[in-house]
Every structure is written in C-alpha cells, then in structure tokens.
C-alpha atoms as a PDB file:
ATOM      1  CA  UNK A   1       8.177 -11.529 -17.786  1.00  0.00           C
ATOM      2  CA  UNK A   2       5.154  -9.434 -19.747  1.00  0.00           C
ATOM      3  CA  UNK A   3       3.320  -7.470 -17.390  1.00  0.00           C
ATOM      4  CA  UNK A   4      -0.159  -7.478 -17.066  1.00  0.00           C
ATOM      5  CA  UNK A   5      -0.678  -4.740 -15.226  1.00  0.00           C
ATOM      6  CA  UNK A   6       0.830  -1.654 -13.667  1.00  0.00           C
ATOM      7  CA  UNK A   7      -1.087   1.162 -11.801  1.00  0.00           C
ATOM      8  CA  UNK A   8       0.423   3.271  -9.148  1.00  0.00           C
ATOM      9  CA  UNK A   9      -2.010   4.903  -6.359  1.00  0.00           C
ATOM     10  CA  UNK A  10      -1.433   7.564  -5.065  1.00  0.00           C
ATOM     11  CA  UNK A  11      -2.309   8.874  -1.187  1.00  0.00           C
ATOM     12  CA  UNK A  12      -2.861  12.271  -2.035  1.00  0.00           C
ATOM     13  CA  UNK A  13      -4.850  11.811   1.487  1.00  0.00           C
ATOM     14  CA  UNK A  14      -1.684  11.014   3.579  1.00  0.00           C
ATOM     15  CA  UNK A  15       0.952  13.070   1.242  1.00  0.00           C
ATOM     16  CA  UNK A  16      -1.536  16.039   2.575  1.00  0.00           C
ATOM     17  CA  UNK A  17      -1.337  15.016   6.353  1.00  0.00           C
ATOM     18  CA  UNK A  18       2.139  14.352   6.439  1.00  0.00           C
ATOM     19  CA  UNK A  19       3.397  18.153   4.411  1.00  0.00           C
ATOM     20  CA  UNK A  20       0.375  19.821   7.138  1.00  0.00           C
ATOM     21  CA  UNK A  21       2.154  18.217   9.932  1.00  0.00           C
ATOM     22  CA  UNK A  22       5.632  18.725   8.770  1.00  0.00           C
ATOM     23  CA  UNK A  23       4.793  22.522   8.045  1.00  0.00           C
ATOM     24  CA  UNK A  24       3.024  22.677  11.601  1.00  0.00           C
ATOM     25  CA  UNK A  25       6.288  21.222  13.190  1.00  0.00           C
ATOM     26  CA  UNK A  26       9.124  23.407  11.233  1.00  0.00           C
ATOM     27  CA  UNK A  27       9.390  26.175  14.208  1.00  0.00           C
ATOM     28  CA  UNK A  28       9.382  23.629  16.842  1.00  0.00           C
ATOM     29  CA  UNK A  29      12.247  21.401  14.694  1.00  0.00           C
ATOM     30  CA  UNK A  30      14.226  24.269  13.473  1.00  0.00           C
ATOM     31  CA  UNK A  31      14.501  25.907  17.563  1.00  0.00           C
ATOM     32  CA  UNK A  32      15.508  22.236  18.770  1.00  0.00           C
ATOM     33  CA  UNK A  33      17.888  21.417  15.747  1.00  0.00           C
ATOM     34  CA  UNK A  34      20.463  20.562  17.929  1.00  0.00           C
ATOM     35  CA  UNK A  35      18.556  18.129  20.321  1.00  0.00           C
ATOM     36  CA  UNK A  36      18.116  14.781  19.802  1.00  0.00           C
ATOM     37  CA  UNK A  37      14.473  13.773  20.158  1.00  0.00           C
ATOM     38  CA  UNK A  38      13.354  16.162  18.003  1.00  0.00           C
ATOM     39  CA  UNK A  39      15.627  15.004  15.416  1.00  0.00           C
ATOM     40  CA  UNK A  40      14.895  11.730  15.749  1.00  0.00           C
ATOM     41  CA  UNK A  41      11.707  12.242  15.203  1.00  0.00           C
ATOM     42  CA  UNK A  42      12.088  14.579  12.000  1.00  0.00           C
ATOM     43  CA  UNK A  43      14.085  11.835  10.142  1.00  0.00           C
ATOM     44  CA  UNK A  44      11.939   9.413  11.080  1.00  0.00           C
ATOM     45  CA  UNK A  45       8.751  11.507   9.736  1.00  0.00           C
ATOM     46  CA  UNK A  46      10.775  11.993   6.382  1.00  0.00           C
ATOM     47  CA  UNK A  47      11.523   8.724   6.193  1.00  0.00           C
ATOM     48  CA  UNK A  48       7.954   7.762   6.743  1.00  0.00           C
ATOM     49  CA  UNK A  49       6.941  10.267   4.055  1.00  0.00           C
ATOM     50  CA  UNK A  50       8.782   8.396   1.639  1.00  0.00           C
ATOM     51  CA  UNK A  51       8.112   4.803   2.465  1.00  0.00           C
ATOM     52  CA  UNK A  52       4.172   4.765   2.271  1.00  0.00           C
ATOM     53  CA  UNK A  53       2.733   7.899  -0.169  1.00  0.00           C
ATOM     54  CA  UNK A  54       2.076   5.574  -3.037  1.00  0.00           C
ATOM     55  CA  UNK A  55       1.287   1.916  -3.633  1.00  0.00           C
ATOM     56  CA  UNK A  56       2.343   0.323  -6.868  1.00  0.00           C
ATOM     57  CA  UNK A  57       0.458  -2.868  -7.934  1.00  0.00           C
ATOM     58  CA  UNK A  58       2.120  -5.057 -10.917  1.00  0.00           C
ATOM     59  CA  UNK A  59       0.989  -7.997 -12.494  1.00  0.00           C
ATOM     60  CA  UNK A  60       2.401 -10.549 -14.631  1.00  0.00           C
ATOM     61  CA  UNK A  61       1.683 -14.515 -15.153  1.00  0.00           C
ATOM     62  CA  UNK A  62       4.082 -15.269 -12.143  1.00  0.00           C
ATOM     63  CA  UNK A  63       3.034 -13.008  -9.475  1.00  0.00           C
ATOM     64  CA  UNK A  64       1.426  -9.962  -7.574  1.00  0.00           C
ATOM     65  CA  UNK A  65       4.161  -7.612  -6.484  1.00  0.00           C
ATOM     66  CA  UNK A  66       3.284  -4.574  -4.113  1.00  0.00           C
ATOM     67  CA  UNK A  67       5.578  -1.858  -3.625  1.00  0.00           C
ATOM     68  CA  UNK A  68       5.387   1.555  -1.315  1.00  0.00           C
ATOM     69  CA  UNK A  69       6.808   4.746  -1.986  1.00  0.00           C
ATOM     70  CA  UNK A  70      10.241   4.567  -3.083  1.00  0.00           C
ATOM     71  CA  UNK A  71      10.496   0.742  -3.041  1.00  0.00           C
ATOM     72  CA  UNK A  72      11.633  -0.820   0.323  1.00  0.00           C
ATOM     73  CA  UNK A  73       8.324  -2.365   1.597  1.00  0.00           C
ATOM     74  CA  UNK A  74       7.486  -5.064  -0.895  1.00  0.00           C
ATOM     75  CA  UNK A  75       4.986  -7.809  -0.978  1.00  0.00           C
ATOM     76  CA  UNK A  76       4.494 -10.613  -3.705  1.00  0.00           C
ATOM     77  CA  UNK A  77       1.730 -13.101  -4.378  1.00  0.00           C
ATOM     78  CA  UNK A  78       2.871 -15.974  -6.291  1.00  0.00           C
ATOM     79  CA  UNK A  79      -0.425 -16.277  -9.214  1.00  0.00           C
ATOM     80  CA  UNK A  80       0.095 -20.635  -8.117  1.00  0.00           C
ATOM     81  CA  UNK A  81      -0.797 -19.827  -4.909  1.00  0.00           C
ATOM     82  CA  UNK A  82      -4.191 -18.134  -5.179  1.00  0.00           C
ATOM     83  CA  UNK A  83      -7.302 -19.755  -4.207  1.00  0.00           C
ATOM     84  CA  UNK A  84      -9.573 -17.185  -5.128  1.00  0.00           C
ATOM     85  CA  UNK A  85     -10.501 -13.026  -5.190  1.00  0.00           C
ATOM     86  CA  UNK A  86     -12.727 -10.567  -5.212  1.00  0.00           C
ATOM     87  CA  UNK A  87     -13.557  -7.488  -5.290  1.00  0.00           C
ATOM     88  CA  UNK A  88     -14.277  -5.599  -1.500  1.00  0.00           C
ATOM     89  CA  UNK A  89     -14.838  -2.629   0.074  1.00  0.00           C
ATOM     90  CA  UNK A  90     -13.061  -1.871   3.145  1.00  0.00           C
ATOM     91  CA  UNK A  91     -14.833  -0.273   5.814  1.00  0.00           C
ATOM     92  CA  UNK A  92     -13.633   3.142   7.189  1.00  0.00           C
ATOM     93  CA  UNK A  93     -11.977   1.724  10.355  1.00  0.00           C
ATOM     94  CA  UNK A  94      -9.424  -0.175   8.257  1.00  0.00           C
ATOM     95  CA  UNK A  95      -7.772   2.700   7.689  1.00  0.00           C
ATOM     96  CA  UNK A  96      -4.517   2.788   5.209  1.00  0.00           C
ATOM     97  CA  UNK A  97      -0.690   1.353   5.453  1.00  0.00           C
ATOM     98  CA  UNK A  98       0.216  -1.957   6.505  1.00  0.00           C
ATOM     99  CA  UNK A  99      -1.846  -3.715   9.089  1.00  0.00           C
ATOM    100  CA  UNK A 100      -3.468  -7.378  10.171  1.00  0.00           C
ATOM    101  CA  UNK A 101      -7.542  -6.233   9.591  1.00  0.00           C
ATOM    102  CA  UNK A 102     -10.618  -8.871  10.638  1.00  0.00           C
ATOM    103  CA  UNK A 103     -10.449  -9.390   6.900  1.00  0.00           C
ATOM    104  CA  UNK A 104      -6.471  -9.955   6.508  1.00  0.00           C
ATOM    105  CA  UNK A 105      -3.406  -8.400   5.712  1.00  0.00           C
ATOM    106  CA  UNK A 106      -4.143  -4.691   4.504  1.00  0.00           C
ATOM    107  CA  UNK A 107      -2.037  -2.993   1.546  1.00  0.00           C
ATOM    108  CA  UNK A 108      -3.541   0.102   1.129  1.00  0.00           C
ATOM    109  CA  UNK A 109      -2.677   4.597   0.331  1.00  0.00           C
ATOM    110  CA  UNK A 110      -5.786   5.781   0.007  1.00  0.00           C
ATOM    111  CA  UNK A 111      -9.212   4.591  -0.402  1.00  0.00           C
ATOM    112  CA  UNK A 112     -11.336   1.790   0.187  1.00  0.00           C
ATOM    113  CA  UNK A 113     -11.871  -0.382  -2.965  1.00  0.00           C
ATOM    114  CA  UNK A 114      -9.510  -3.554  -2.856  1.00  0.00           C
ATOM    115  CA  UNK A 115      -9.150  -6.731  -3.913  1.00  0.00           C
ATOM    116  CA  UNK A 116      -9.271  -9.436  -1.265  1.00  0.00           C
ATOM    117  CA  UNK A 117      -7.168 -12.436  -2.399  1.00  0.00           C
ATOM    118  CA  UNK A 118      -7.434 -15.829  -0.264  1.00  0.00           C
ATOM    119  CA  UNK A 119      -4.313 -17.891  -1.230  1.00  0.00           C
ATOM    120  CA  UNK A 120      -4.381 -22.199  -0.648  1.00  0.00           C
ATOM    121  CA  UNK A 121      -2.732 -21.842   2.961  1.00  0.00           C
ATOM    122  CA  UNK A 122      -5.931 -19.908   3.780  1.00  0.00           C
ATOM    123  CA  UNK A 123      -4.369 -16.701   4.522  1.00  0.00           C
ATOM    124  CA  UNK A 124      -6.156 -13.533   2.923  1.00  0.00           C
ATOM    125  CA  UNK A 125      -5.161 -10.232   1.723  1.00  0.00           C
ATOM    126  CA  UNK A 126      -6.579  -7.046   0.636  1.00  0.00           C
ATOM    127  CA  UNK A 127      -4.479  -4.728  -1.761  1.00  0.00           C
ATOM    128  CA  UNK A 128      -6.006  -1.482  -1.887  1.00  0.00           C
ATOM    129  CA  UNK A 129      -6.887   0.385  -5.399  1.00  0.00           C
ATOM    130  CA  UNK A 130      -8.506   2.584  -7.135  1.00  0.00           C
ATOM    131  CA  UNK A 131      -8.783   0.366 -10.396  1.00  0.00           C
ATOM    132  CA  UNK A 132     -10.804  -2.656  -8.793  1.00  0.00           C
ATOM    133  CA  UNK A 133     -11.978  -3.444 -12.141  1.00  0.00           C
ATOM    134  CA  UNK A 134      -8.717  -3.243 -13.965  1.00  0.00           C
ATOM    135  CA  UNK A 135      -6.738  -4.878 -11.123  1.00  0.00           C
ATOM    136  CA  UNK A 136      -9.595  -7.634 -11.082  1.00  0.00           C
ATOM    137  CA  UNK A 137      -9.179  -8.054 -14.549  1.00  0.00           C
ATOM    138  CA  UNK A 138      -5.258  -8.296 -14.423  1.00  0.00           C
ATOM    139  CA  UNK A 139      -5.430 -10.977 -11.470  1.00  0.00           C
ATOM    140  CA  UNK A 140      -8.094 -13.037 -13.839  1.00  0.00           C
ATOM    141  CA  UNK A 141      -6.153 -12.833 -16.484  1.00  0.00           C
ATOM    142  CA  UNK A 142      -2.998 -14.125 -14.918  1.00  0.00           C
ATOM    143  CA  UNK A 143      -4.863 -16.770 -13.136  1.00  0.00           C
ATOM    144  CA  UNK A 144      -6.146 -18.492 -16.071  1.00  0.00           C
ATOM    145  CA  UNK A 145      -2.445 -18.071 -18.187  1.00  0.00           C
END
C-alpha cells in the first residue's frame, strides 16, 4: 500500500527526563545490584525508555497506524471508519503517553498540537504531532481516495 505519510516525533522532552532520572539513580542501582526491587525497577525504567520516546504516524488509503518507540504499542485507524477531524490543541494537563483525556484517547511524545479524529462508533482520538498541517493533509487526502 503507497504511503501517504510518514513523520516520526520525537520526545526529546521525556528522552531528557528519563536519561536525568536514570543518571540520578545509577549509585543507588549499582549499590543494590543484587536486590530485587531495585532491579525490578531498573528493567522496567529501560524498558519504559524504549517503549514511548518517539511516536511514528503513517498514512496510507487504508489506515492510520501509530507506533511507539521500538514498535510494540500500536494503534490503527481504519480511513472507512472516520467520521471526521481536526486539528486541536491539547491543553497542558493532558500531558503525553497513552491515556483516556475529556477529549478521548491520547497518542502523544511531546507537544500539544494533534489531530482529534471522531470515528462512526463515536469514539474520538487525538494523535499528537508536530506536523498538524502535514498530518491534516495526509488524513484528507486518504479520506477522499
């Protein structure tokens, strides 16, 4: 299938947090190596690290597909079942990940430009981006195939 569009975003915001945390926790993980919480809690913060630090958006006539980091959280949008879009602006409190909002599903790195799609069963979504135009334009263009 031709894509439409591809853009990955990057959090630069949470890649930041996450290395400042990590680099504020060494000494306590490398003196408690051999414990298990701490452990535990270091490969979970990796794997966390590289689940969510970017957010790839692609478009083709078929479908939206989102995918974090390194690939195992997706999320497709089949193009049939959109209602409508927009362009939004999410306020501050949203925050960034994957969360249910006032507005929706959230998909979102950094940011608060998205596009908020409503699909026929009524449900809404807003995928995060900093191309609203181009990401717009993408979902417009596949809509009207």
């Amino acid at each position: 299938m031709e894509i439409i569009y591809k853009h990955t975003q990057i959090g630069y915001v949470i890649i930041s947090v996450f290395l400042f945390i990590l680099f504020l926790f060494v000494p306590i993980f490398t003196q408690n190596i051999n414990k298990p919480i701490p452990t535990i809690v270091l490969i979970a913060f990796i794997a966390i690290f590289f689940l969510f630090p970017t957010l790839t958006v692609t478009v083709n006539k078929e479908k939206i597909n989102l995918a974090f980091g390194i690939g195992l959280i997706k999320k497709n949008f089949n193009i049939t079942e959109i209602d409508s879009f927009t362009k939004v602006k999410n306020p501050w409190i949203y925050g960034w990940g994957i969360h249910y909002t006032p507005d929706g599903w959230l998909y979102n790195v950094s940011g608060f430009n998205a596009i908020e799609i409503k699909l026929k069963s009524g449900k809404k979504y807003r995928i995060g981006t900093d191309e609203p135009s181009q990401l717009f334009d993408a979902i417009a263009s596949a809509v009207d195939k």
